[in-house]
Protein backbone atom coordinates (compact mmCIF):
# COMPACT_ATOMS: atom_id res chain seq x y z
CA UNK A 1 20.04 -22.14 -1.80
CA UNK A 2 20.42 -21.80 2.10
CA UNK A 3 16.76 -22.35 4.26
CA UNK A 4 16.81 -19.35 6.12
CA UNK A 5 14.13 -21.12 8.62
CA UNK A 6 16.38 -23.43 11.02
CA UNK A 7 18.25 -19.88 10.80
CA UNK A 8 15.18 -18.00 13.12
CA UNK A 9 14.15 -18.57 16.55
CA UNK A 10 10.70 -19.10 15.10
CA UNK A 11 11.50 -21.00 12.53
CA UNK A 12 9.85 -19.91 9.70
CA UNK A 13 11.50 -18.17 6.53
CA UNK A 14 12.11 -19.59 2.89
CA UNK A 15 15.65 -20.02 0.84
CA UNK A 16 17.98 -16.98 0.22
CA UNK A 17 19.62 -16.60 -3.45
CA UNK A 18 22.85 -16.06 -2.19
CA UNK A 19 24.03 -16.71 1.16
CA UNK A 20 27.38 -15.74 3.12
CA UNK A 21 28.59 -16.84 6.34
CA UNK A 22 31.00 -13.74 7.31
CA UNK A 23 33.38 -14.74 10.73
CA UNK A 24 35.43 -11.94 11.21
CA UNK A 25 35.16 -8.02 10.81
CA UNK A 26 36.66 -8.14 7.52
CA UNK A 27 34.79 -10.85 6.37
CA UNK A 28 31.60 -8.83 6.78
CA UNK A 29 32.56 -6.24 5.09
CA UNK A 30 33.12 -7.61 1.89
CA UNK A 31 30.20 -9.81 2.02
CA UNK A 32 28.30 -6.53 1.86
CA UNK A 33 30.34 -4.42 -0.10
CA UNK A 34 29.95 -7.38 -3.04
CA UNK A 35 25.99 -7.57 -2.89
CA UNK A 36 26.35 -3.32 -2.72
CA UNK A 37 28.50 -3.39 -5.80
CA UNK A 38 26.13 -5.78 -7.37
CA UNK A 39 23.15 -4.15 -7.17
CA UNK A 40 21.63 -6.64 -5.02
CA UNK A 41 19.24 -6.74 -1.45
CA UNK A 42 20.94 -7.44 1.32
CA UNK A 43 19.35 -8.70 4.73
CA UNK A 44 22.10 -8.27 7.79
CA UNK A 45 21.01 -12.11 9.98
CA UNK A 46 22.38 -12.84 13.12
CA UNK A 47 20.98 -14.68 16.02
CA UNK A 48 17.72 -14.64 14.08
CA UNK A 49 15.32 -14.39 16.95
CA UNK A 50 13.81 -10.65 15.58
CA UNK A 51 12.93 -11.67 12.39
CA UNK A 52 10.05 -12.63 10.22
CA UNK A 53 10.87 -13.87 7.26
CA UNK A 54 8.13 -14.71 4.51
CA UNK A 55 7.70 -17.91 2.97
CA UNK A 56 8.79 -17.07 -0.51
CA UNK A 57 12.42 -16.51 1.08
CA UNK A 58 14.60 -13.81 0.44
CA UNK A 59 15.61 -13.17 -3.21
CA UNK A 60 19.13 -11.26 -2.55
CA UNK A 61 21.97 -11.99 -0.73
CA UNK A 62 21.76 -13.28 3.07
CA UNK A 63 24.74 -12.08 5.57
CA UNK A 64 25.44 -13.85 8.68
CA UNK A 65 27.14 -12.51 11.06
CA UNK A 66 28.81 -15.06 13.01
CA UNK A 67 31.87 -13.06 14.39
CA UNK A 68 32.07 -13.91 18.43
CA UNK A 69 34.15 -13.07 20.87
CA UNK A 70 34.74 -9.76 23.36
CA UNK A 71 37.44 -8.39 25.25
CA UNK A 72 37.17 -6.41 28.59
CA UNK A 73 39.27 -3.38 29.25
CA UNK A 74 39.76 -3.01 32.57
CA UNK A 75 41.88 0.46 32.11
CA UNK A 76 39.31 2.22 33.76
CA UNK A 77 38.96 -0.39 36.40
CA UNK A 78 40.16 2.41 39.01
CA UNK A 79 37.45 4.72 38.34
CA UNK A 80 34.77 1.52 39.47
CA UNK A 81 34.05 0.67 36.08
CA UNK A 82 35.46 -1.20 32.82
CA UNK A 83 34.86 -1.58 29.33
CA UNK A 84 33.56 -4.78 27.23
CA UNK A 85 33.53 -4.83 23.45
CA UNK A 86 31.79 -7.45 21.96
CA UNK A 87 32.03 -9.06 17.92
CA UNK A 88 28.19 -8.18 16.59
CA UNK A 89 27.42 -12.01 16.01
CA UNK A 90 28.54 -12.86 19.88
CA UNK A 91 25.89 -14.75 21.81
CA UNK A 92 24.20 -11.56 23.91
CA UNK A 93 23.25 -13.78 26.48
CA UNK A 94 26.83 -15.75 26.94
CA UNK A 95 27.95 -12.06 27.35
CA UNK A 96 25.56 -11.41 30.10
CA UNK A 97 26.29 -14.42 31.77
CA UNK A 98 30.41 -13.73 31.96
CA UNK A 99 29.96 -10.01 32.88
CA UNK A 100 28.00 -11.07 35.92
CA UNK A 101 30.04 -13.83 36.63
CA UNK A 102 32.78 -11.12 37.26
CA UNK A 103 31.13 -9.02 39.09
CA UNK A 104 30.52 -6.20 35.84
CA UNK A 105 27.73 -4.90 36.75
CA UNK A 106 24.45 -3.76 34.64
CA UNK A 107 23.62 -6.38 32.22
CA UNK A 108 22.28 -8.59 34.55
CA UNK A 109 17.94 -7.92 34.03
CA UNK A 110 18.42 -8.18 29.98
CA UNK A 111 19.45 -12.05 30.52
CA UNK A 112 18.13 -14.68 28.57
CA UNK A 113 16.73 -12.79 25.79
CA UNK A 114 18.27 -14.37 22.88
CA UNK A 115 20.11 -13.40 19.51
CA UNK A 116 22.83 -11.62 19.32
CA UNK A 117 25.14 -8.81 20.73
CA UNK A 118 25.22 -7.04 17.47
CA UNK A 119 21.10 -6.85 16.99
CA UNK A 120 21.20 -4.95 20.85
CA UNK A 121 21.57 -1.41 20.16
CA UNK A 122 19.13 -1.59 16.66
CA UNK A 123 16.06 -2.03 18.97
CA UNK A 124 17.56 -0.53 21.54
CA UNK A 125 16.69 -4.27 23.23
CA UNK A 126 15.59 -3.92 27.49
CA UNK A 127 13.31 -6.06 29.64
CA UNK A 128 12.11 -5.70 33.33
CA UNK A 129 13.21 -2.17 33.71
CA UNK A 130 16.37 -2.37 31.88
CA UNK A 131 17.65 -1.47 28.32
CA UNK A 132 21.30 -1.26 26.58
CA UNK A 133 21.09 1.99 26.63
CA UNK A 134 21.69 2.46 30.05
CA UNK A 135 25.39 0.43 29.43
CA UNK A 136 25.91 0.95 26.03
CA UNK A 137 29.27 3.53 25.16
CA UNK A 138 29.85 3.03 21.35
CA UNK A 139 29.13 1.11 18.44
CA UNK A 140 31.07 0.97 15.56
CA UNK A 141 29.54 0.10 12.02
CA UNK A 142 30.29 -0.15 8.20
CA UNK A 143 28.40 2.94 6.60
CA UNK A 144 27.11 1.55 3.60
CA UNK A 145 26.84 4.80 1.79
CA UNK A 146 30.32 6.42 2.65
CA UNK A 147 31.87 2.92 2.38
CA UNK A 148 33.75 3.70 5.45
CA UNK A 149 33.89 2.62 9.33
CA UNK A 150 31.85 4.90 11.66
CA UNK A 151 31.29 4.80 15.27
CA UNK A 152 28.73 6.04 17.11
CA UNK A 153 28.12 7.16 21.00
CA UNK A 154 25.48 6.24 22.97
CA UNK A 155 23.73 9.94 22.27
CA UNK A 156 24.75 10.12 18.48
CA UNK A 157 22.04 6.70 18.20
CA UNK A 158 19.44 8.75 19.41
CA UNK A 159 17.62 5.97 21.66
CA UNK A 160 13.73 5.80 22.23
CA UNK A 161 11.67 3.06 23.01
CA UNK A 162 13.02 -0.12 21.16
CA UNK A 163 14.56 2.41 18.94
CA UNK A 164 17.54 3.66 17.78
CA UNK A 165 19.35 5.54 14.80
CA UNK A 166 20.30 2.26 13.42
CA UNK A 167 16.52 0.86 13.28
CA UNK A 168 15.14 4.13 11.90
CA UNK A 169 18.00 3.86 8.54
CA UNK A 170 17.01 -0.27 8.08
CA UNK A 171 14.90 -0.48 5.57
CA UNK A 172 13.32 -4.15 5.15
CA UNK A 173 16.09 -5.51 7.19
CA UNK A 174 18.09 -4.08 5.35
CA UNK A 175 20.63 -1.38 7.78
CA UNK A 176 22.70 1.40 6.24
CA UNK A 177 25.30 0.66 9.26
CA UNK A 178 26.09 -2.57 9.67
CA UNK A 179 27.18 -3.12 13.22
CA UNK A 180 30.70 -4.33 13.73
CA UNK A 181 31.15 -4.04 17.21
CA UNK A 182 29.61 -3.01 20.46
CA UNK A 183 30.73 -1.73 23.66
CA UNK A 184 29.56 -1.17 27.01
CA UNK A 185 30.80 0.43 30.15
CA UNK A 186 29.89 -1.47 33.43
CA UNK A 187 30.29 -0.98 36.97
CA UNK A 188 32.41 -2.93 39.17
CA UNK A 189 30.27 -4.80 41.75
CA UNK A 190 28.54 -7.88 42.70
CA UNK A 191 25.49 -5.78 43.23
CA UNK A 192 23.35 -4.67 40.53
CA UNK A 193 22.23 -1.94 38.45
CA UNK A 194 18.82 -0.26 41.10
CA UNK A 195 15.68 -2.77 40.09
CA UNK A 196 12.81 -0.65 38.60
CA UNK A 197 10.04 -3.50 37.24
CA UNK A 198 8.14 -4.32 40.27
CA UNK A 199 7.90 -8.05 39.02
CA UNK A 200 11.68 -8.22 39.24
CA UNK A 201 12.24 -6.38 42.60
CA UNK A 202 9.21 -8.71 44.23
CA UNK A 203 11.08 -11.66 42.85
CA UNK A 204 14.41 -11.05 44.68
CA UNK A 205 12.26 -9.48 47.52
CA UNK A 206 13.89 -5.47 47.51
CA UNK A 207 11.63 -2.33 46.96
CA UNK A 208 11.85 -0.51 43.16
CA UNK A 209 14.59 1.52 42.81
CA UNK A 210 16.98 -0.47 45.53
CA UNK A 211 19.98 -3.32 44.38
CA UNK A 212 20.28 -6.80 44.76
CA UNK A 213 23.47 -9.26 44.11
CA UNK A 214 23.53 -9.11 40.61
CA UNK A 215 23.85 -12.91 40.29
CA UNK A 216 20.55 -13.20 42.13
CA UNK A 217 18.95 -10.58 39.99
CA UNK A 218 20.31 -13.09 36.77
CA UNK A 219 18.88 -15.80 38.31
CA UNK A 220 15.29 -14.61 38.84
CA UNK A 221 15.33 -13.19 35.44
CA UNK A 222 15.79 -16.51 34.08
CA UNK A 223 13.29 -17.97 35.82
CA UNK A 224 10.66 -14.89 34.96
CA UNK A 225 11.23 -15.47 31.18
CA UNK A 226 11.28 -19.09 31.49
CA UNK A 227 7.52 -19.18 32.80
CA UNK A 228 6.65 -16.52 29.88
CA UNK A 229 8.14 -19.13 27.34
CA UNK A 230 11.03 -16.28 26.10
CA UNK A 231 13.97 -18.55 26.83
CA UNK A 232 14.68 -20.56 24.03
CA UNK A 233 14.21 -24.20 24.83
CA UNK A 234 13.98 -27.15 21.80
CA UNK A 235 11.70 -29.06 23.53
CA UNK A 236 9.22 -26.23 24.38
CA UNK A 237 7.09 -24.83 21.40
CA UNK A 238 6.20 -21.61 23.51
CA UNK A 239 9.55 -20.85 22.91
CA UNK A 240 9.78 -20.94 19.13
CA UNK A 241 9.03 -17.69 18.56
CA UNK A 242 10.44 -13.46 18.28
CA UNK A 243 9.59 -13.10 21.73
CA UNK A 244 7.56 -10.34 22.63
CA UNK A 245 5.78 -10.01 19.08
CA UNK A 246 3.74 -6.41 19.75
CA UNK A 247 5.46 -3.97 21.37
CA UNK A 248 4.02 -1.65 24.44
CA UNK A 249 1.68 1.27 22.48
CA UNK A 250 2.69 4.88 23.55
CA UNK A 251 -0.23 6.94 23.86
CA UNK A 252 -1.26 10.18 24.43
CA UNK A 253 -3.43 10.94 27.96
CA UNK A 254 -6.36 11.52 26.30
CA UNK A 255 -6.04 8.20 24.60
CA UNK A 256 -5.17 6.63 27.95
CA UNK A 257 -8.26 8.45 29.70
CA UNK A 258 -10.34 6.42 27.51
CA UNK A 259 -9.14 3.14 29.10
CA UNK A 260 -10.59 1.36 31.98
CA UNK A 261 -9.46 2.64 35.42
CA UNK A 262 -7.56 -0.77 35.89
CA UNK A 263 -5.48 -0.58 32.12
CA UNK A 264 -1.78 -0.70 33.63
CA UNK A 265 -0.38 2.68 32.58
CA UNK A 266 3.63 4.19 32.76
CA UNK A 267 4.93 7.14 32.52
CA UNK A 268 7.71 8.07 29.52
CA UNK A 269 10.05 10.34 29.33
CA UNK A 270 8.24 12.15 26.99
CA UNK A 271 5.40 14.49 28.18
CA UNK A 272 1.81 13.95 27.94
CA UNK A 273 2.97 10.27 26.47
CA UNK A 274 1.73 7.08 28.23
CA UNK A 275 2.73 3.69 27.56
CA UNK A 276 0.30 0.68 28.03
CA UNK A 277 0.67 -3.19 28.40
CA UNK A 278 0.19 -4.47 25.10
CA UNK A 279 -0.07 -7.91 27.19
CA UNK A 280 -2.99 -6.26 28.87
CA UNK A 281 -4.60 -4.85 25.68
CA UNK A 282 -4.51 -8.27 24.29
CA UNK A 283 -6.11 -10.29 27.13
CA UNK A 284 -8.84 -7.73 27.50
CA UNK A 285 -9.69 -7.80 23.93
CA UNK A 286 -10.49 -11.70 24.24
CA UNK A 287 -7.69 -12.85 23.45
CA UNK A 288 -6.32 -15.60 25.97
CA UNK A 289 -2.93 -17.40 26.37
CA UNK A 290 -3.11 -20.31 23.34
CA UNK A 291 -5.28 -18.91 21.23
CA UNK A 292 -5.16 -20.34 17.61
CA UNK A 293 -5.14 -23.75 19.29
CA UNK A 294 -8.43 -24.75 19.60
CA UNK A 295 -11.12 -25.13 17.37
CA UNK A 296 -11.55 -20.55 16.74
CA UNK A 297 -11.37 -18.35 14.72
CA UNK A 298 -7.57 -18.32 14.94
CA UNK A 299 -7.46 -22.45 14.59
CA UNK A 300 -9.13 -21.60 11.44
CA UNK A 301 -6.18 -19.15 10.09
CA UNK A 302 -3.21 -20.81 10.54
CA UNK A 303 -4.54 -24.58 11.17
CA UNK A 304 -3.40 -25.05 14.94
CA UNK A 305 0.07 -24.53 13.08
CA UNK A 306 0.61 -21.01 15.15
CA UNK A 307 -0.96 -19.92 18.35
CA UNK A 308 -0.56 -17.09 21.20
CA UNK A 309 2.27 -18.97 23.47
CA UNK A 310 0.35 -20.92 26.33
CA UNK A 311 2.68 -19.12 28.70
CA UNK A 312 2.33 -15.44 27.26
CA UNK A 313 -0.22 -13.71 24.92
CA UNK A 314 2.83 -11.58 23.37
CA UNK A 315 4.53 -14.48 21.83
CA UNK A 316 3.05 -15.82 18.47
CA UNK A 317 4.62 -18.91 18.17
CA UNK A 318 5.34 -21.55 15.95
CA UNK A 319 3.75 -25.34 17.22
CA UNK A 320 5.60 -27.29 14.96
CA UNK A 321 4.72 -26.90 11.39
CA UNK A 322 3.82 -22.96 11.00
CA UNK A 323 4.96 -20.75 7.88
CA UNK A 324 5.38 -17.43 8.56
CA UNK A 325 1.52 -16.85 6.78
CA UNK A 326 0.51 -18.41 10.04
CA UNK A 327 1.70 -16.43 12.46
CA UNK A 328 0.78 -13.59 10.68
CA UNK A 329 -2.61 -15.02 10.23
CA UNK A 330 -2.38 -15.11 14.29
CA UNK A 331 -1.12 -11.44 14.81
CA UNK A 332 -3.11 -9.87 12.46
CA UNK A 333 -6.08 -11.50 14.08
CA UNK A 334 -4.76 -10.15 17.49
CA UNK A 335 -4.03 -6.48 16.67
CA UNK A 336 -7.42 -6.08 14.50
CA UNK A 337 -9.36 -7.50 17.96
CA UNK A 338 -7.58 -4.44 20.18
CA UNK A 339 -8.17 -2.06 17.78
CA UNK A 340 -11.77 -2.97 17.23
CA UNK A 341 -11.93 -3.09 21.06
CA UNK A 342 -10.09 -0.11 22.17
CA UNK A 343 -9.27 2.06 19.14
CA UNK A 344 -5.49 0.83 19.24
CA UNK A 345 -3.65 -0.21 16.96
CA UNK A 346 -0.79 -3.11 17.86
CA UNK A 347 3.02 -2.34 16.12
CA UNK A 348 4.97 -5.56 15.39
CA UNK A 349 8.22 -5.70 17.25
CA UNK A 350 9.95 -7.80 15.15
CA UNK A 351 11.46 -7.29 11.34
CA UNK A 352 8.77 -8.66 8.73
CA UNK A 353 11.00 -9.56 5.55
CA UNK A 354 9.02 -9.57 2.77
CA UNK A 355 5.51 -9.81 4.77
CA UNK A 356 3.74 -7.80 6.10
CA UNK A 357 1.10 -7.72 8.99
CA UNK A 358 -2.58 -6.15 7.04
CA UNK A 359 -6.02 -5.65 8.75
């Protein structure tokens, strides 16, 4: 049996019973359609860097989806824009970096976030202003249920906040539509898509809303993550991890209203709805960058084993020797202390695969 562990950016996860290694389109789709006509789980693993994975392992059948590669139509090239389709196990961030390189604009603030190209429009994955969704054209999947190739536009997927069609039909990691294939339309341009996170646009020194050479926009997102610990790096623990491990709570105002004056607070698309810093939330709750480190209450759940990243209090991460009990000890212990502090409750980001986070 395969470790799935080594297979995770946090490293945690026991064996699979079966495991499958599919390389090309076709190859992935009869690495599912066996486990379907068997009767058997299935857990769709790329990049690994959004999953939890318990101890015990995963008793079903594992596929990886190590098809890479993308090809850029420039057909459209005339019209100031062209087309990239990328395999769903392609490196997202090797993407990022060619698309810049050639001056395709819009890509360039979701650098260095890690995993795949295929795990982008499930989450509906975005940083510092900027999400797929905003690039994305199609995706094209296997429908599970049909047994048949289906491709969907950027409004059939129904995006929200790190959410999509494709999230809300995965069950336990396990997707009805396997993603084959995604593709994004991008501007021609060495300049970049407007900057809208104010930590961004202070970083390459324009006001919100104005561009910047794309390249220099790459390079300051790099360097952002890097200080938060959320580019991977083997000889830095903060970064063993699912990155952000809470995402941002959307609130009503009246929720909000109960906050202190200095709680950071954005608007949504979505009247009447607020979304808060879940980084925020955290830190005000008592809950301080490296917790689980020292001799606390979280040293005593997980041992020192798992801790808040030193760098960033969204990041549970492993330290060396952590199972994925331990950084669930450490989350759990994190979203009980906002809720008993501000009535809140924290939502895992990440896929918990056969775990699950409990007060």
């Amino acid at each position: 049996m395969t470790l799935l562990a080594p297979l995770t950016t946090a490293g945690v996860g026991g064996p699979a019973s079966t495991f499958v290694e599919a390389r090309t389109e076709a190859e992935i789709i009869a690495a599912v359609r066996s486990a379907d006509a068997a009767g058997v789980p299935l857990l769709i693993l790329a990049g690994g860097s959004n999953l939890i994975i318990a101890d015990e392992g995963f008793a079903g059948t594992v596929v990886r989806l190590a098809s890479t590669g993308f090809v850029v139509d420039d057909d459209d090239a005339t019209c100031g824009g062209v087309m990239v389709r990328a395999e769903a196990g392609q490196p997202w961030d090797a993407l990022v970096e060619y698309t810049v390189r050639h001056a395709f604009s819009g890509l360039e603030a979701l650098s260095g976030i890690p995993g795949s190209t295929g795990a982008t429009p499930v989450q509906n994955v975005g940083a510092y202003g900027s999400d797929v969704s905003q690039t994305l054209a199609t995706v094209r999947t296997w429908d599970r249920e049909t047994n048949t190739v289906k491709s969907f536009t950027n409004f059939e997927l129904k995006f929200g906040y790190r959410d999509s069609l494709l999230k809300r039909t995965t069950v336990n990691g396990s997707p009805r539509y396997v993603v084959l294939t995604v593709e994004f339309q991008l501007a021609l341009g060495r300049m970049s898509a407007p900057v809208r996170y104010a930590e961004l646009a202070r970083e390459v020194g324009v006001a919100i809303g104005e561009r910047a050479y794309a390249n220099d926009v790459r390079r300051a997102v790099l360097k952002l993550r890097a200080a938060k610990g959320m580019v991977l790096d083997p000889v830095d623990r903060d970064t063993f991890s699912t990155g952000s491990f809470f995402t941002n709570p959307i609130v009503d105002s009246a929720t909000a209203a109960t906050l202190p004056e200095d709680a950071p607070r954005y608007p949504t698309a979505d009247d009447g709805q607020i979304k808060l810093s879940a980084a925020w939330l955290i830190d005000q709750a008592g809950f301080s960058k490296g917790f689980g480190l020292s001799d606390d209450a979280g040293h005593s759940a997980a041992g020192g084993r798992a801790s808040l990243s030193t760098k960033h209090t969204l990041a549970v991460t492993n330290r060396g020797s952590a199972s994925a009990a331990d950084l669930l000890a450490i989350a759990a212990l994190v979203a009980d202390g906002v809720e008993d502090r501000f009535g809140i409750r924290l939502h895992p980001e990440p896929l918990l695969i056969g775990c699950a986070l409990q007060r």
